[in-house]
C-alpha atoms as a PDB file:
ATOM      1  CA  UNK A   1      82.231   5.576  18.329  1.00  0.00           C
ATOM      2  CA  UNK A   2      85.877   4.737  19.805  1.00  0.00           C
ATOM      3  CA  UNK A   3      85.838   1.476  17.489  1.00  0.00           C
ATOM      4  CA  UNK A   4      85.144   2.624  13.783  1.00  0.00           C
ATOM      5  CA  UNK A   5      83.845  -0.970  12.720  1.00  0.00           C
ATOM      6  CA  UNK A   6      80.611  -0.693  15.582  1.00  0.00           C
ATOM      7  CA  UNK A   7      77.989   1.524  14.255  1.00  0.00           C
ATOM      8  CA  UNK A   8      74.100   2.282  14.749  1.00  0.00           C
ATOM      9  CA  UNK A   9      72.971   1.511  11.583  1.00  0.00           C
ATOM     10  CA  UNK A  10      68.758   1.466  10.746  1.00  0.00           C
ATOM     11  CA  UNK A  11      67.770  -2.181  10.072  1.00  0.00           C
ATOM     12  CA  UNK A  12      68.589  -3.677   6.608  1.00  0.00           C
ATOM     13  CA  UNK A  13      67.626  -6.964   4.629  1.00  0.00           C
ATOM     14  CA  UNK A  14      70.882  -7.651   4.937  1.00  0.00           C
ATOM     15  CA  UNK A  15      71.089  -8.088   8.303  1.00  0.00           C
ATOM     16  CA  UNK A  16      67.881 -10.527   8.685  1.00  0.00           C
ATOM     17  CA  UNK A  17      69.897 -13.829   9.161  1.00  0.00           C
ATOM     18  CA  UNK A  18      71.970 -12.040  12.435  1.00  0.00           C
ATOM     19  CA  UNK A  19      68.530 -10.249  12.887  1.00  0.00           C
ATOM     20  CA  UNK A  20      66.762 -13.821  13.820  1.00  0.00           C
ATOM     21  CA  UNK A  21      69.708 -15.056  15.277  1.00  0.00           C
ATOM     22  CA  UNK A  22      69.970 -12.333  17.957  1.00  0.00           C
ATOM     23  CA  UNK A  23      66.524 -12.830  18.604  1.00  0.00           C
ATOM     24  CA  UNK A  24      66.939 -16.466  19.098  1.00  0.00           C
ATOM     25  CA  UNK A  25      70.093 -16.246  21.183  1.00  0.00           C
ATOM     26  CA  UNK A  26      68.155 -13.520  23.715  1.00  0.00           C
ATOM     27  CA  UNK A  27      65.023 -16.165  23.970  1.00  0.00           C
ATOM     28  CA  UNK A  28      67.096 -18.976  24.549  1.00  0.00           C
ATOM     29  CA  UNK A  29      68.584 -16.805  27.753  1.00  0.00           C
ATOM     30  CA  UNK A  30      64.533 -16.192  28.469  1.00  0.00           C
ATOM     31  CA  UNK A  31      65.659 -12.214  28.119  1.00  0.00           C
ATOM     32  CA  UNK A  32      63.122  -9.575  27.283  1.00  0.00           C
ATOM     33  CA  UNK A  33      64.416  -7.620  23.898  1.00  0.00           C
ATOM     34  CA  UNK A  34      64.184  -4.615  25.404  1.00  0.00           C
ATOM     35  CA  UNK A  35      64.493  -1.679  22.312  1.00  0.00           C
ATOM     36  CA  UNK A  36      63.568  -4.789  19.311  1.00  0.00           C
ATOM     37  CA  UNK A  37      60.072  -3.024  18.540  1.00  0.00           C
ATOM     38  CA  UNK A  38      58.697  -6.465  19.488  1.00  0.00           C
ATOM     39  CA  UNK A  39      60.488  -9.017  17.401  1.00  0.00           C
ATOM     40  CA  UNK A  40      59.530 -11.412  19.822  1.00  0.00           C
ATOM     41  CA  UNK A  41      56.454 -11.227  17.368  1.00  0.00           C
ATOM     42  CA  UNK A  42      57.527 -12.076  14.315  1.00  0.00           C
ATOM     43  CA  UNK A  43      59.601 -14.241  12.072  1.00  0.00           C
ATOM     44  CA  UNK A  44      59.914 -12.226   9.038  1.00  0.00           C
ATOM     45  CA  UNK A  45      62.120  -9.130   8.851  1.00  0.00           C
ATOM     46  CA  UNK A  46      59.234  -7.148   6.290  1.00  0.00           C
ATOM     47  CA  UNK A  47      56.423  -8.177   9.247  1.00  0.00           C
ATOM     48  CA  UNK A  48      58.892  -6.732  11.867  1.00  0.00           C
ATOM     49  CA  UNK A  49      59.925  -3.896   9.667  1.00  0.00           C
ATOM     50  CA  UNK A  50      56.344  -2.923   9.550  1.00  0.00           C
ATOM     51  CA  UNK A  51      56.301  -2.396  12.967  1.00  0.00           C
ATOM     52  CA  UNK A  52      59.179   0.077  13.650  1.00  0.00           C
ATOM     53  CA  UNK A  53      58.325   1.622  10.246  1.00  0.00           C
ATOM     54  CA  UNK A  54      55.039   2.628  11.532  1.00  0.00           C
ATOM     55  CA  UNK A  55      56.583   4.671  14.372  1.00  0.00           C
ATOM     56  CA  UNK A  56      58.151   7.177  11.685  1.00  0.00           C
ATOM     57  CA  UNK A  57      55.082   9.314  11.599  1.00  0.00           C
ATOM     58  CA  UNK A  58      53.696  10.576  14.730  1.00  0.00           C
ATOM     59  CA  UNK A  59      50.374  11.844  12.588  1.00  0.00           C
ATOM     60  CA  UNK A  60      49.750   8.066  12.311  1.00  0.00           C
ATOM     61  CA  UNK A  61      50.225   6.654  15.400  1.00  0.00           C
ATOM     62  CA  UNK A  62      47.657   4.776  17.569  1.00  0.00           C
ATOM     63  CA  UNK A  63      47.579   4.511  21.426  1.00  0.00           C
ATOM     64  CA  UNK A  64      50.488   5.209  23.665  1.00  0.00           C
ATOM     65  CA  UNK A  65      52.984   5.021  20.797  1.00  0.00           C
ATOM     66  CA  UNK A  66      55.431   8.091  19.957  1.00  0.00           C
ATOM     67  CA  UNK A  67      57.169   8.430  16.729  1.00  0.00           C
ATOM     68  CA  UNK A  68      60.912   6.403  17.313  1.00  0.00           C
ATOM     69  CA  UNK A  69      63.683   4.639  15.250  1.00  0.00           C
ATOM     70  CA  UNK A  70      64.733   1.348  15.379  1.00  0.00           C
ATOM     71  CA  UNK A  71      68.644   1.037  15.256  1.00  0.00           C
ATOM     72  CA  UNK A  72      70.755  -2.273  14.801  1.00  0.00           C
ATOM     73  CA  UNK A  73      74.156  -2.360  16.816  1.00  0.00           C
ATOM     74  CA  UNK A  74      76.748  -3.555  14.512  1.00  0.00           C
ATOM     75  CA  UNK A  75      80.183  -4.462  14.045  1.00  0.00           C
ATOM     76  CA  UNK A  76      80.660  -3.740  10.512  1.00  0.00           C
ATOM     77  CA  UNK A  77      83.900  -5.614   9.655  1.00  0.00           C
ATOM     78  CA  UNK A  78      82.115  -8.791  11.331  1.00  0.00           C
ATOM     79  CA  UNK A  79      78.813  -8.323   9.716  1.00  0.00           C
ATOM     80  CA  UNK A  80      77.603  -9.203  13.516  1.00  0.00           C
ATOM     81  CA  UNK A  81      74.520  -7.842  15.564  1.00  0.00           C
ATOM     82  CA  UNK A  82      75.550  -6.995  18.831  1.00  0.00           C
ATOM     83  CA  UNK A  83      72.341  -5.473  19.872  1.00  0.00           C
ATOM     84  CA  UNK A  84      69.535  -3.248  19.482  1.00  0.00           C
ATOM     85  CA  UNK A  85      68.739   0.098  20.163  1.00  0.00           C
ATOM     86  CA  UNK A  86      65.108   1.792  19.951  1.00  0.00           C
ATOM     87  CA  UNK A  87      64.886   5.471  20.298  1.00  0.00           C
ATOM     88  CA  UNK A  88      61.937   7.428  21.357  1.00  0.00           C
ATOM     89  CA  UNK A  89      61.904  10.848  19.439  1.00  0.00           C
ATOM     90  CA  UNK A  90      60.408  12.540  22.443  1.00  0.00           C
ATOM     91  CA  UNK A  91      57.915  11.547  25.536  1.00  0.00           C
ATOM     92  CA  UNK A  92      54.920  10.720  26.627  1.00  0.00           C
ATOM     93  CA  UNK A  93      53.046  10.057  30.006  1.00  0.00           C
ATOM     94  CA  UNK A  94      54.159   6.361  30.242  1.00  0.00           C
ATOM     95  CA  UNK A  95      57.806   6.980  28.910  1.00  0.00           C
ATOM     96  CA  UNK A  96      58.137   9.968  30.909  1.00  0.00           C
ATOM     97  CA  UNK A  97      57.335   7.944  33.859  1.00  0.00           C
ATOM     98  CA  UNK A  98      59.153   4.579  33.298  1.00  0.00           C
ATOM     99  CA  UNK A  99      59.930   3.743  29.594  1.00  0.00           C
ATOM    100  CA  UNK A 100      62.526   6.650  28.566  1.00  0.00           C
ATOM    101  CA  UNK A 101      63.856   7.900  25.255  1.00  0.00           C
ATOM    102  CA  UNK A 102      65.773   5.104  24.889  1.00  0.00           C
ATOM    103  CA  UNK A 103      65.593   1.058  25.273  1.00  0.00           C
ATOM    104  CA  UNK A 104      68.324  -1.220  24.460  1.00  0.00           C
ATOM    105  CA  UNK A 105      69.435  -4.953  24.666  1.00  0.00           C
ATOM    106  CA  UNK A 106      73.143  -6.200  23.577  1.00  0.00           C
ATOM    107  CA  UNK A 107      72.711 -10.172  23.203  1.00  0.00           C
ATOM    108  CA  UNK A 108      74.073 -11.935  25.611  1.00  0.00           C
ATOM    109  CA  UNK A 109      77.204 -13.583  24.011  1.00  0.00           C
ATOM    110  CA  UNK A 110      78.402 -10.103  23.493  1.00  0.00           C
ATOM    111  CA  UNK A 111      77.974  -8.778  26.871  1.00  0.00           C
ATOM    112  CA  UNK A 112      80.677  -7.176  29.149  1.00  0.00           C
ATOM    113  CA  UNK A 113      82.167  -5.901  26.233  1.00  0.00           C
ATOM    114  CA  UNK A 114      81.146  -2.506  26.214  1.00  0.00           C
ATOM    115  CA  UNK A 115      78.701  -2.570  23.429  1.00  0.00           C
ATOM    116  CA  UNK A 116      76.119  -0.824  25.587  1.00  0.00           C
ATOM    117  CA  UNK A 117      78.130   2.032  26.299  1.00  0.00           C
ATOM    118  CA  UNK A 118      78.912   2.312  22.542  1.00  0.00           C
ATOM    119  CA  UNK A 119      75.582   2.073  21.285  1.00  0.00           C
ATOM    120  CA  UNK A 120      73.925   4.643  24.201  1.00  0.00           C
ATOM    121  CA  UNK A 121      76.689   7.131  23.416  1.00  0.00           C
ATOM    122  CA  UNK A 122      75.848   7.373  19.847  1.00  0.00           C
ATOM    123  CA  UNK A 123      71.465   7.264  20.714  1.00  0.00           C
ATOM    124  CA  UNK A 124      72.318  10.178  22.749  1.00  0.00           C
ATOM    125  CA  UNK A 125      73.933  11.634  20.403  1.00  0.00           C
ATOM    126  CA  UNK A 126      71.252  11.360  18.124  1.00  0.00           C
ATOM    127  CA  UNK A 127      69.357  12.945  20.022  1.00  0.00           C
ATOM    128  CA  UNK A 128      70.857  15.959  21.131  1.00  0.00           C
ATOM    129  CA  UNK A 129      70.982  16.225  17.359  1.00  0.00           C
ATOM    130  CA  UNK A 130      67.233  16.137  16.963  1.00  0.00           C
ATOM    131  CA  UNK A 131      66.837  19.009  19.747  1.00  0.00           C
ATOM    132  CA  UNK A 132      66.668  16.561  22.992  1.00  0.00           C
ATOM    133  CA  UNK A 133      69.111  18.066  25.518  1.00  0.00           C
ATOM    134  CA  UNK A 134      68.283  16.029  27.875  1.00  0.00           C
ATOM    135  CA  UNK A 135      67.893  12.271  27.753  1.00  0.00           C
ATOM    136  CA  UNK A 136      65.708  10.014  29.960  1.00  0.00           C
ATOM    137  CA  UNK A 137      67.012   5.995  30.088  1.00  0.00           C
ATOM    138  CA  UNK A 138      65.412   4.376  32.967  1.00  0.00           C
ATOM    139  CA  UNK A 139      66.663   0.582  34.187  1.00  0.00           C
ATOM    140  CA  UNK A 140      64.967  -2.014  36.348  1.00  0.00           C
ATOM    141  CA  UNK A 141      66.536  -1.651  40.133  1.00  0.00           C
ATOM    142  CA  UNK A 142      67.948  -4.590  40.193  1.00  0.00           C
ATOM    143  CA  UNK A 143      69.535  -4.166  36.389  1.00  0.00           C
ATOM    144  CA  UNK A 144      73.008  -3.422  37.689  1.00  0.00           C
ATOM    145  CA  UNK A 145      74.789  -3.669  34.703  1.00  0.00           C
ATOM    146  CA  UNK A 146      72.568  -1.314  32.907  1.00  0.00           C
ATOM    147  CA  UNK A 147      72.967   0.559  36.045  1.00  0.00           C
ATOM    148  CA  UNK A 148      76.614   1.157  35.106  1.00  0.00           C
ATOM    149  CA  UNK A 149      76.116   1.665  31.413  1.00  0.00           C
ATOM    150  CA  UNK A 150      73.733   4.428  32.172  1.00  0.00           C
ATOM    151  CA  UNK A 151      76.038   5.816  34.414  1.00  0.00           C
ATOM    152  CA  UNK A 152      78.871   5.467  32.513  1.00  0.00           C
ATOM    153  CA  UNK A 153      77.391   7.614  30.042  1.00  0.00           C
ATOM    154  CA  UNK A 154      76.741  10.448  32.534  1.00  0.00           C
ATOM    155  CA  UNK A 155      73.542   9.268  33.575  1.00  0.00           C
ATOM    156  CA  UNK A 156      72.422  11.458  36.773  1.00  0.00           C
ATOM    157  CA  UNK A 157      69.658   9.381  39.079  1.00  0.00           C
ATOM    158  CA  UNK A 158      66.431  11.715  39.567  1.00  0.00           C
ATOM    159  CA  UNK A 159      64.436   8.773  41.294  1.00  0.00           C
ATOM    160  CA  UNK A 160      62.826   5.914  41.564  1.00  0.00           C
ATOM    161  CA  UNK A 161      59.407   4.501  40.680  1.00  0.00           C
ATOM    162  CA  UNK A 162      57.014   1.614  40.465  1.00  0.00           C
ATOM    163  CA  UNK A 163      55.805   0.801  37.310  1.00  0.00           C
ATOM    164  CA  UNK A 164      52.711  -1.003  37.424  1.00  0.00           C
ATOM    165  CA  UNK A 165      53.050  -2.012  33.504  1.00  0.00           C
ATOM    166  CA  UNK A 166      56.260  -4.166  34.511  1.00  0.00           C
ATOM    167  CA  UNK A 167      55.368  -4.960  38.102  1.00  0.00           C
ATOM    168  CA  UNK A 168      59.026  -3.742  39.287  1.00  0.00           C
ATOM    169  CA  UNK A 169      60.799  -0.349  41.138  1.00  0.00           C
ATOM    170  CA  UNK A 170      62.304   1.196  37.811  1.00  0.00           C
ATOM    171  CA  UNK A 171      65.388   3.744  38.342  1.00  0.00           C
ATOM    172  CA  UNK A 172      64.926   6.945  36.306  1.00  0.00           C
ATOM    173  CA  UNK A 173      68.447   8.936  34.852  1.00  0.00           C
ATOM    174  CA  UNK A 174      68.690  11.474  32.745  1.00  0.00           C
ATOM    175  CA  UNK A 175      71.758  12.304  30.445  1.00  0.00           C
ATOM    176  CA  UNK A 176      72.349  15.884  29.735  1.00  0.00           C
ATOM    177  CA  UNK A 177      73.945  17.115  26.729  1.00  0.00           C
ATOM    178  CA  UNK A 178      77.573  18.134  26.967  1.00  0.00           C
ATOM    179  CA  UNK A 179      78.314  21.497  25.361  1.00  0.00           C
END
């Protein structure tokens, strides 16, 4: 990343206080935690870790579930969350359609500060690491500042769609890996 001290990191014990906090802060601004495998949910970190441990194994996965990784956005020499990142190890039907490879929040006191861009850049590198040259992140329509993260990371439009899951038009890019 350009700034050394913000890093994907996987989610540690360590991190459970800034964990819950980030969590509170993005209720509190009645935001959805887009790419928190649903810690909406719970208020332990072992409950919650449960959850995107479970999606490590695609031979043990139940319903529209594909194996993924849940990644903290940190700045290191702050010990701060800045967001979340979930990444989708491939696709299925649903994520093919509307969800993408990859879904995100940065919390909302840390906004505007680039910490999106950051934190995509290094998910799709991850990705292009695990064989996925080409990356689907999809944003709701009228998401513009997602919009220009996506974007920003070479994010090409292929289309819109309705989702009938999230009752909204949903803009579909895909990121292809630079040789």
């Amino acid at each position: 990343m350009e700034n050394e001290n913000i890093k994907l990191i996987k989610p540690i014990k360590a991190y459970e206080l800034e964990i819950f906090d980030f969590k509170k802060e993005m209720l509190e601004n009645n935001d959805v935690l887009h790419g928190a495998s649903y810690l909406e949910n719970y208020d332990s970190f072992e409950e919650w870790e449960k959850v995107f441990d479970s999606y490590k194994d695609r031979n043990n996965l139940s319903g529209d579930f594909v194996e993924g990784s849940q990644w903290l956005l940190v700045d290191l020499s702050k010990k701060r969350l800045l967001g979340m990142f979930n990444i989708r190890h491939y696709l299925n039907k649903d994520l093919l359609s509307t969800g993408g490879h990859i879904g995100y929040s940065i919390r909302p006191n840390e906004r505007g500060k680039g910490y999106a861009k950051l934190g995509l850049i290094e998910a799709v590198k991850f990705l292009n690491s695990m064989g996925e040259a080409d990356v689907l992140v999809t944003c709701d329509l009228d998401n513009l500042a997602s919009k220009r993260v996506i974007i920003a990371c070479g994010g090409v439009l292929e289309n819109i769609v309705y989702s009938d899951k999230y009752k909204c038009e949903v803009e579909r890019y895909w990121i292809r890996k630079k040789d």
